[in-house]
C-alpha atoms as a PDB file:
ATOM      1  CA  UNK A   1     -48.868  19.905 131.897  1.00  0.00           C
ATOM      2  CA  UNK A   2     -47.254  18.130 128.706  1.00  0.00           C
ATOM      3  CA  UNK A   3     -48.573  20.458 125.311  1.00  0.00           C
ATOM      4  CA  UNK A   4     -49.662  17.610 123.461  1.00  0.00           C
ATOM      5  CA  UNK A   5     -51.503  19.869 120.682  1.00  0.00           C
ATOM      6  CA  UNK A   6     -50.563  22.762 118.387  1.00  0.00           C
ATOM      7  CA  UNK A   7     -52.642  25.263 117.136  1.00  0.00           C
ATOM      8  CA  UNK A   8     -51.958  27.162 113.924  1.00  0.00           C
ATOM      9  CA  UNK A   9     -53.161  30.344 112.894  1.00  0.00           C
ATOM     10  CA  UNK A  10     -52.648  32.183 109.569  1.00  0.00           C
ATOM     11  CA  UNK A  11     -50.968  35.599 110.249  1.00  0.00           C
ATOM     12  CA  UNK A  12     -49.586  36.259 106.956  1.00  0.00           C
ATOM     13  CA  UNK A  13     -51.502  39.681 105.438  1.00  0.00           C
ATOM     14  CA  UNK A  14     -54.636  38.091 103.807  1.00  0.00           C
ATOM     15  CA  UNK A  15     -55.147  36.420 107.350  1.00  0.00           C
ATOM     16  CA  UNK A  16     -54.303  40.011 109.250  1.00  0.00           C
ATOM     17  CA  UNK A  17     -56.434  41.282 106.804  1.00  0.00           C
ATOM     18  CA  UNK A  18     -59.563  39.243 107.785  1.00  0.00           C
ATOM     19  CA  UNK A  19     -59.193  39.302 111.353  1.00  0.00           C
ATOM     20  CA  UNK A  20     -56.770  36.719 112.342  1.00  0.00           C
ATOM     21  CA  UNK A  21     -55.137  38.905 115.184  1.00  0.00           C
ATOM     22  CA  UNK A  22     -58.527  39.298 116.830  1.00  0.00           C
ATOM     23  CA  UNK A  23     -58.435  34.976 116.567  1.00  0.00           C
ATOM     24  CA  UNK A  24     -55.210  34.214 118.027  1.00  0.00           C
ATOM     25  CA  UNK A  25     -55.795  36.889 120.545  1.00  0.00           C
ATOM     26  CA  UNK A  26     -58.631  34.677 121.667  1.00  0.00           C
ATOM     27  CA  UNK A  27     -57.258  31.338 121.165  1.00  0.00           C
ATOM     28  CA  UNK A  28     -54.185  32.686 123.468  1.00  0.00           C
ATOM     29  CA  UNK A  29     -56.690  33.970 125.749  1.00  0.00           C
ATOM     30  CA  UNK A  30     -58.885  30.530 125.859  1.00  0.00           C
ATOM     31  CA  UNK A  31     -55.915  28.211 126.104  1.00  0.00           C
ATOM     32  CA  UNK A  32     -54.354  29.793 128.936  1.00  0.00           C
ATOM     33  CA  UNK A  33     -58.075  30.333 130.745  1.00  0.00           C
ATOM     34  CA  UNK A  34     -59.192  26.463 130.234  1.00  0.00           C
ATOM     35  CA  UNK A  35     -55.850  25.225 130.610  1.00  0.00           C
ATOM     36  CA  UNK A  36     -55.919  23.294 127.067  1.00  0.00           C
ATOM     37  CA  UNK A  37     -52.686  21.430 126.766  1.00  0.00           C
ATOM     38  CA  UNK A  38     -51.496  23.208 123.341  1.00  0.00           C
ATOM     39  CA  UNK A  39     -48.789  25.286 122.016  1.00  0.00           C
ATOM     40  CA  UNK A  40     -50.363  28.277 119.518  1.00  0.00           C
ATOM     41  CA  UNK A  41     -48.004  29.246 116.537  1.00  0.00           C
ATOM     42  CA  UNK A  42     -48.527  31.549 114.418  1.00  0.00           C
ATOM     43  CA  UNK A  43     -47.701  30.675 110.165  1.00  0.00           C
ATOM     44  CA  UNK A  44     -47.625  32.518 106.650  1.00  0.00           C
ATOM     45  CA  UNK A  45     -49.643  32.221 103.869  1.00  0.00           C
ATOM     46  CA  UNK A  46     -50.916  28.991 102.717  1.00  0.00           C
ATOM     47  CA  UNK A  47     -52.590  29.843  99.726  1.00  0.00           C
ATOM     48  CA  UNK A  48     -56.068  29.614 100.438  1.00  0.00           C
ATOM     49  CA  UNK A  49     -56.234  33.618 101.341  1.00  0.00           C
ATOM     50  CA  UNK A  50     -60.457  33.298 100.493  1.00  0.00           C
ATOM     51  CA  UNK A  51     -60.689  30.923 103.243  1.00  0.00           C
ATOM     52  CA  UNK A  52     -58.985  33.351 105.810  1.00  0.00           C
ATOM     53  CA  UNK A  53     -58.494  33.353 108.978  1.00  0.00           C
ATOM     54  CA  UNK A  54     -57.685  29.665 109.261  1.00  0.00           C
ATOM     55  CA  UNK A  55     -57.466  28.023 111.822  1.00  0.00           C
ATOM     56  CA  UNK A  56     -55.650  24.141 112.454  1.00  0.00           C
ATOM     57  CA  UNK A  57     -55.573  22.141 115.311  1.00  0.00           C
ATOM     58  CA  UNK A  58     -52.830  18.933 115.559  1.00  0.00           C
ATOM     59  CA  UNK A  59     -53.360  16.886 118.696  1.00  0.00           C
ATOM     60  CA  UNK A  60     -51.273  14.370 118.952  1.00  0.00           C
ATOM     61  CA  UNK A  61     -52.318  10.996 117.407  1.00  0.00           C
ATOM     62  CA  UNK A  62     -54.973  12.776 115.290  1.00  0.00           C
ATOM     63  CA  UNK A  63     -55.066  14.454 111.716  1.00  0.00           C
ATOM     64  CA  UNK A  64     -54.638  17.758 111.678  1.00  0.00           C
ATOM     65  CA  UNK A  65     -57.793  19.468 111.166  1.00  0.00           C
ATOM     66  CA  UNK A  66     -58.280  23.065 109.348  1.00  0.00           C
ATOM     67  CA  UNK A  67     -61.501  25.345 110.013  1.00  0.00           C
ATOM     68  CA  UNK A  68     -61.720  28.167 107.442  1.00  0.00           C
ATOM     69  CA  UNK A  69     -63.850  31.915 108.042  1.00  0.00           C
ATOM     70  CA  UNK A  70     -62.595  31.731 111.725  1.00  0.00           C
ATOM     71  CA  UNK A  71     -64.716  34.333 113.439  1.00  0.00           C
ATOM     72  CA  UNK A  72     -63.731  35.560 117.288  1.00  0.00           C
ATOM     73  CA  UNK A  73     -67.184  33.655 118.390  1.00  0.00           C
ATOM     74  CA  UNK A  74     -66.260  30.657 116.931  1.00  0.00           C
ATOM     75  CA  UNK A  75     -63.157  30.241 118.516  1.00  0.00           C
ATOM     76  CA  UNK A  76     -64.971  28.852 121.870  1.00  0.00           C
ATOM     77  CA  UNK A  77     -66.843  26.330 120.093  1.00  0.00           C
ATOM     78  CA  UNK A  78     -63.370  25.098 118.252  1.00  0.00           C
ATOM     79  CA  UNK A  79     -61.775  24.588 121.139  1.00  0.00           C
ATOM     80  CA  UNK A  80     -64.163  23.344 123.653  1.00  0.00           C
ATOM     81  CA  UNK A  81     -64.922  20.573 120.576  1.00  0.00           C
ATOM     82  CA  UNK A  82     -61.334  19.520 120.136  1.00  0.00           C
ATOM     83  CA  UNK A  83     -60.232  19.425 123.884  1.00  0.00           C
ATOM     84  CA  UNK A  84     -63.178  18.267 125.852  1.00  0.00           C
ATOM     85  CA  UNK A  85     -65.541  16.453 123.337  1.00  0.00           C
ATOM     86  CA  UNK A  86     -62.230  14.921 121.335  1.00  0.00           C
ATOM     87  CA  UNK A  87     -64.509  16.005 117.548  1.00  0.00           C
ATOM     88  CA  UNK A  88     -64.622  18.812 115.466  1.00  0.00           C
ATOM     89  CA  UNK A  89     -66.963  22.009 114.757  1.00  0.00           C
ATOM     90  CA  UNK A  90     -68.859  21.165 112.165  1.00  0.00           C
ATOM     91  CA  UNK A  91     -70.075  24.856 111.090  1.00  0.00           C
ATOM     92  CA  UNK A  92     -66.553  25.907 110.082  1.00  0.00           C
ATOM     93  CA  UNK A  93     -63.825  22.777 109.951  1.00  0.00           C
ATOM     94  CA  UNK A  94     -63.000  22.511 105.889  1.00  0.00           C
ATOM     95  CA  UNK A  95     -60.889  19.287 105.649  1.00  0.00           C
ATOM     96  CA  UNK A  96     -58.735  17.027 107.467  1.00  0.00           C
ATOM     97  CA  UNK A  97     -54.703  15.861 106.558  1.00  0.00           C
ATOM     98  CA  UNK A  98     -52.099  13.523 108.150  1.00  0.00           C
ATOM     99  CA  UNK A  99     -51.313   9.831 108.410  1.00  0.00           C
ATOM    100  CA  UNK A 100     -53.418   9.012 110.902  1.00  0.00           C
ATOM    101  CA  UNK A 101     -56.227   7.581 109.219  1.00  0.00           C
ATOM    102  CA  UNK A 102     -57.009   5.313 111.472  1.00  0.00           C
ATOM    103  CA  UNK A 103     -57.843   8.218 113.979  1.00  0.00           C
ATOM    104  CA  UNK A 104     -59.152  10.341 111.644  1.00  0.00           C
ATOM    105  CA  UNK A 105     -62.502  12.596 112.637  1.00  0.00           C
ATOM    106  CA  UNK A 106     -65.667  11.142 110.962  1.00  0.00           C
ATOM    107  CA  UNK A 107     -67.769  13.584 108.274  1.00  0.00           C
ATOM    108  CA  UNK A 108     -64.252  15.711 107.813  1.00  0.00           C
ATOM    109  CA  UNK A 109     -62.835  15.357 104.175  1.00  0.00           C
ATOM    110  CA  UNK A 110     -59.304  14.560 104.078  1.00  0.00           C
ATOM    111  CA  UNK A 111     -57.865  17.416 101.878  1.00  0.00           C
ATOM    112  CA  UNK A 112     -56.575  15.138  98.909  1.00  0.00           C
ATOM    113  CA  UNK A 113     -60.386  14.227  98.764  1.00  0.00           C
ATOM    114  CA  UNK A 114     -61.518  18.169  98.287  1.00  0.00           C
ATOM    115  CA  UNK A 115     -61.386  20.140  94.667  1.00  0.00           C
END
C-alpha cells in the first residue's frame, strides 16, 4: 500500500514531557492495526511547548493540519476522522497550513489567520 500521509509528532522534551511517547506509541499502534496508509515521524520543538503533545497530519493533496493537547484517547478519534471520514477532530485540531487552499478542511483556521 502506497503511504500517501505523514504523521508528525512532537518528541522534543516539552512534548516528552507532556506525554507525547504515550501518543506516538498509539498512533504506531493504530496505523499498523487499521492499515492507514501513513508514514509517522517523529520532530523537535516547534515552539508552541503550551500546546504539547502536537500532533499533524499531511495527506497528500490536503493542508497539513495540527491538533494541540493530544491525549492517548484522542488519538482514535484523529485518525479514524482523517482516514475514513476525509475531516478533522474538531475537539482538539488548532489550525491548518499549506498551499492547498483549494482543499483546505472547512471551520480549521489556517495558521497565518491565528494570533
Amino acid at each position: 500500500m502506497d503511504k500517501t500521509a505523514a504523521i508528525y509528532i512532537g518528541m522534543a522534551t516539552c512534548g516528552l514531557a507532556s506525554g507525547a511517547r504515550k501518543i506516538y506509541d498509539e498512533t504506531f499502534r493504530l496505523v499498523n492495526s487499521q492499515g492507514y496508509p501513513a508514514v509517522i515521524h517523529s520532530t523537535g520543538c516547534v515552539g508552541m511547548c503550551h500546546n504539547e503533545p502536537l500532533l499533524e497530519i499531511q495527506i497528500e493533496g490536503r493542508p497539513r493540519v495540527t491538533y494541540r493537547q493530544v491525549t492517548v484517547e484522542s488519538v482514535a478519534s484523529i485518525l479514524k476522522a482523517h482516514f475514513e471520514d476525509h475531516t478533522v477532530f474538531p475537539d482538539l485540531v488548532f489550525g491548518q497550513s499549506g498551499d492547498n487552499s483549494e482543499n483546505s478542511y472547512e471551520a480549521v483556521p489556517e495558521f497565518n489567520d491565528t494570533d
